[in-house]
C-alpha atoms as a PDB file:
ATOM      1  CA  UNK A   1     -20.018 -30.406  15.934  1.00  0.00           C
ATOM      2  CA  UNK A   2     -20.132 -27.780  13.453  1.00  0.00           C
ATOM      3  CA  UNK A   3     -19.169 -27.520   9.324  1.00  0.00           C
ATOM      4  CA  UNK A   4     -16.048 -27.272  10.354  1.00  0.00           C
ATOM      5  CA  UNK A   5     -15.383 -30.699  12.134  1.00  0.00           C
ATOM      6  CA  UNK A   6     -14.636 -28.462  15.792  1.00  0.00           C
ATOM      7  CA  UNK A   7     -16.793 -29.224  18.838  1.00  0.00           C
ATOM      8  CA  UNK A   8     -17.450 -25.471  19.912  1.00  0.00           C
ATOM      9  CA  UNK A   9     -19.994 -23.579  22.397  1.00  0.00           C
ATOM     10  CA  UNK A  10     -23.513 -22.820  21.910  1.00  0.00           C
ATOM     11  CA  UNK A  11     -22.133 -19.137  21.459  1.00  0.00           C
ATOM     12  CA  UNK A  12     -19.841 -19.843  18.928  1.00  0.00           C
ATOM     13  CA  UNK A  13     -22.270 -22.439  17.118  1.00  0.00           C
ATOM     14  CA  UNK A  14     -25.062 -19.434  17.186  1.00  0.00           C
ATOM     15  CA  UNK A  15     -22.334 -16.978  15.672  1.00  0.00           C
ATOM     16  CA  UNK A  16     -21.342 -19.556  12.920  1.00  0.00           C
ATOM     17  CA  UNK A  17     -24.694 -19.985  12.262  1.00  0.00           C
ATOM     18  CA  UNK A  18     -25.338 -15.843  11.928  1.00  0.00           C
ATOM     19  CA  UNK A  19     -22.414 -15.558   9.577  1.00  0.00           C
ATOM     20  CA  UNK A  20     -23.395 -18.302   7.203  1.00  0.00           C
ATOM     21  CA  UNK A  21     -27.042 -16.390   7.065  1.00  0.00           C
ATOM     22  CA  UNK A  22     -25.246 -13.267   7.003  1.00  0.00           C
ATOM     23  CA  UNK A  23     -23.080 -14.740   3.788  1.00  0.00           C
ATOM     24  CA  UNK A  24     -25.988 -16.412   2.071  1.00  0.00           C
ATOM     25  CA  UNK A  25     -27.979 -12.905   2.528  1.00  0.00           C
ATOM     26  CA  UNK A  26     -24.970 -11.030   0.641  1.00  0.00           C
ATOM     27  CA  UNK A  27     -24.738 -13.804  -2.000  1.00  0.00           C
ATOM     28  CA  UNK A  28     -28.743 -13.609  -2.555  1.00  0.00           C
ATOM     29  CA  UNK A  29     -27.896  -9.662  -2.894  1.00  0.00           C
ATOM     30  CA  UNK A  30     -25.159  -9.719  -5.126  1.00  0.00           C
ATOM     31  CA  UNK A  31     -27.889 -11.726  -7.404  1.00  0.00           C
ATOM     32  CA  UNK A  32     -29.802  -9.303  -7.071  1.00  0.00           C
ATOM     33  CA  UNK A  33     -28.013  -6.370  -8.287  1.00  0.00           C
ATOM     34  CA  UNK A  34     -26.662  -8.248 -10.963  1.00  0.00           C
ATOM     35  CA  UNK A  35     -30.440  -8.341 -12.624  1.00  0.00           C
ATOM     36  CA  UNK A  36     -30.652  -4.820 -12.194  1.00  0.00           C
ATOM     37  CA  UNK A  37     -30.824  -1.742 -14.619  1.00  0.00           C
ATOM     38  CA  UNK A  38     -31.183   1.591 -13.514  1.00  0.00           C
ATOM     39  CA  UNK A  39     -31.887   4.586 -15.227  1.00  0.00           C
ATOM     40  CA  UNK A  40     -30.349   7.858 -15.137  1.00  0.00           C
ATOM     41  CA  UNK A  41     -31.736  11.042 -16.803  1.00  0.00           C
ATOM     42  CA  UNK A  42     -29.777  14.720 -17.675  1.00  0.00           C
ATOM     43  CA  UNK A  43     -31.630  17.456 -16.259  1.00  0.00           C
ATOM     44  CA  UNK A  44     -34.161  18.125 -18.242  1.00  0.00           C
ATOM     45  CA  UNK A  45     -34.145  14.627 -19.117  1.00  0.00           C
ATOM     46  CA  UNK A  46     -33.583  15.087 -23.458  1.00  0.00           C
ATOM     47  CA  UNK A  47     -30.929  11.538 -22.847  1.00  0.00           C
ATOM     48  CA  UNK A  48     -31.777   8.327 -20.659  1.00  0.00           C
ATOM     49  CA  UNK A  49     -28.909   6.279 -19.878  1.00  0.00           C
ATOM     50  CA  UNK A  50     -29.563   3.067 -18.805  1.00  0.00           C
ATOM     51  CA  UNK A  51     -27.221   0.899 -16.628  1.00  0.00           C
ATOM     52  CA  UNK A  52     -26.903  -2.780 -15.246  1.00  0.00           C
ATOM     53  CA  UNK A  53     -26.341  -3.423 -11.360  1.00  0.00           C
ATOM     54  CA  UNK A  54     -22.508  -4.969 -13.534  1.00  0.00           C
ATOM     55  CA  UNK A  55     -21.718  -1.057 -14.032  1.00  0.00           C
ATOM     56  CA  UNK A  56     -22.436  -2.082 -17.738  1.00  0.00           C
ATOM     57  CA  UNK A  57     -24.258   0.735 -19.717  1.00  0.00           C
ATOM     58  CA  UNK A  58     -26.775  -1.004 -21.956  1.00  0.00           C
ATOM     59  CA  UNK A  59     -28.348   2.178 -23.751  1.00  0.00           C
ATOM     60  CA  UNK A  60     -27.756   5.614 -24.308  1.00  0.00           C
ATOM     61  CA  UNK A  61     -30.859   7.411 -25.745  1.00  0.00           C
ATOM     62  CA  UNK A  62     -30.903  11.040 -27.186  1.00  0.00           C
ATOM     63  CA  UNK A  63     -34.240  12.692 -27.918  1.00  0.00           C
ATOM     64  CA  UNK A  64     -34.030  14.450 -31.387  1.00  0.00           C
ATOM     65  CA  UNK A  65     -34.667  17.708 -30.690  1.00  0.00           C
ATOM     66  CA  UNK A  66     -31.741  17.337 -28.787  1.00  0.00           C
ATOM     67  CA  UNK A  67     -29.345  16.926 -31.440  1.00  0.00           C
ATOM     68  CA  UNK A  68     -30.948  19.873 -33.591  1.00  0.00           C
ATOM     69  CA  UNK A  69     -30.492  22.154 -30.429  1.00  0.00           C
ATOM     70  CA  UNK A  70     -26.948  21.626 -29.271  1.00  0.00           C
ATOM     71  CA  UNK A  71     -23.668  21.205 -31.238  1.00  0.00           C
ATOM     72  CA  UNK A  72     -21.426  17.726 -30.353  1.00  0.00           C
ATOM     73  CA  UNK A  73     -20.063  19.091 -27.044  1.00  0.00           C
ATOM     74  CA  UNK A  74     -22.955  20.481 -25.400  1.00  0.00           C
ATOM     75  CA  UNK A  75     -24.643  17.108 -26.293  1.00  0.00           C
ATOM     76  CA  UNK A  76     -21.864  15.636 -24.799  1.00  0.00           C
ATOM     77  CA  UNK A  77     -22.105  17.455 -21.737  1.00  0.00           C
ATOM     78  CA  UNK A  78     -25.992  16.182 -21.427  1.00  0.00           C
ATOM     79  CA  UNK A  79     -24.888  12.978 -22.323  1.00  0.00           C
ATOM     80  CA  UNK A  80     -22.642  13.143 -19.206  1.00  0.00           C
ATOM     81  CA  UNK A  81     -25.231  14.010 -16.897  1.00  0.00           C
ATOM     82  CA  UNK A  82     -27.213  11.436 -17.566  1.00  0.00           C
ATOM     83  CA  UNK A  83     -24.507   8.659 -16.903  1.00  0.00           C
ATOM     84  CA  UNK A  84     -22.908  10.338 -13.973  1.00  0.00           C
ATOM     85  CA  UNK A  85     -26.897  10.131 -12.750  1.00  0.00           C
ATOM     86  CA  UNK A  86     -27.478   6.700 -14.247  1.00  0.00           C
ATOM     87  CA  UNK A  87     -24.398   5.390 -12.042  1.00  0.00           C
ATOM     88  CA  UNK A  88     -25.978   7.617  -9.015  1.00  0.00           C
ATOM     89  CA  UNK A  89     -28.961   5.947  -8.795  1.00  0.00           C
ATOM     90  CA  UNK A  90     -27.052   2.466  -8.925  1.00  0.00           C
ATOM     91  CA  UNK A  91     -24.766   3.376  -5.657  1.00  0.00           C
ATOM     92  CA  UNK A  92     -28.100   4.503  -4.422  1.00  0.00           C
ATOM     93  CA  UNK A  93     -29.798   1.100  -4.871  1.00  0.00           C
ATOM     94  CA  UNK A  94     -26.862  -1.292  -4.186  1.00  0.00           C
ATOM     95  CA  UNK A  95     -26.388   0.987  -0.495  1.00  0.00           C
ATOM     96  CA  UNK A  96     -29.899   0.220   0.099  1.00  0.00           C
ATOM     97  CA  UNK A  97     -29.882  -3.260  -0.570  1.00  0.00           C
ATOM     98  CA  UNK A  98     -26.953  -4.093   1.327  1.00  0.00           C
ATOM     99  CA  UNK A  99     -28.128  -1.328   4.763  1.00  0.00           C
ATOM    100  CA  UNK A 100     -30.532  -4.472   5.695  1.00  0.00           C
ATOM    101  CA  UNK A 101     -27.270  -6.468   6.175  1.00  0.00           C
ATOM    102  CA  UNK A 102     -25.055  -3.827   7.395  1.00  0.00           C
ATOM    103  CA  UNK A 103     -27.527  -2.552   9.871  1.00  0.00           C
ATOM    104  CA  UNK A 104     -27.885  -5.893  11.156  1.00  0.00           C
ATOM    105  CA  UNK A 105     -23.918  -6.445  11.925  1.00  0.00           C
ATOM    106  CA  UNK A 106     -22.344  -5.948  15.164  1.00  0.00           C
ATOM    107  CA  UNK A 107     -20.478  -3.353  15.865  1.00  0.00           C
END
């Protein structure tokens, strides 16, 4: 008899038993990305902006220089790039965490 209180094949024992692996792999992923941060740099990196696996931006830095260079909107611009990277990389990690999982699915 399964978790579920229904006598059921081998077959559909095995499959319960892959989905329940299957859900405690996602849940152990979700941890995961939870505890990350990811950074993300404008192109020639003068701001970092740094990002939690939430989607929660935790830091913006601006080098000095920076703000001596440009006036408000082109350091906004630079600013930009480095979230729009910043939330790059994350998609980029959280689709590589979760391929393990996804790979392993039927189709």
């Amino acid at each position: 008899m399964n978790p579920f209180g229904i006598d059921a094949s081998p077959e559909v024992e095995e499959l319960m038993a892959r989905i329940q692996r299957q859900t405690e792999e996602i849940e152990q992923i979700q941890r995961d990305i939870a505890e990350l941060t990811v950074q993300g740099y404008s192109r020639d990196r003068e701001v970092t902006a740094t990002v939690q696996g939430s989607g929660r931006f935790t830091e913006i830095t601006i080098e000095p220089a920076t703000l001596r260079e440009f006036d408000a909107y082109d350091v906004g611009a630079i600013v930009l790039e480095a979230v729009n990277d910043a939330i790059d990389r994350l998609a980029e990690t959280t689709a590589a965490r979760y391929a393990p999982v996804i790979d392993a699915a039927p189709a």
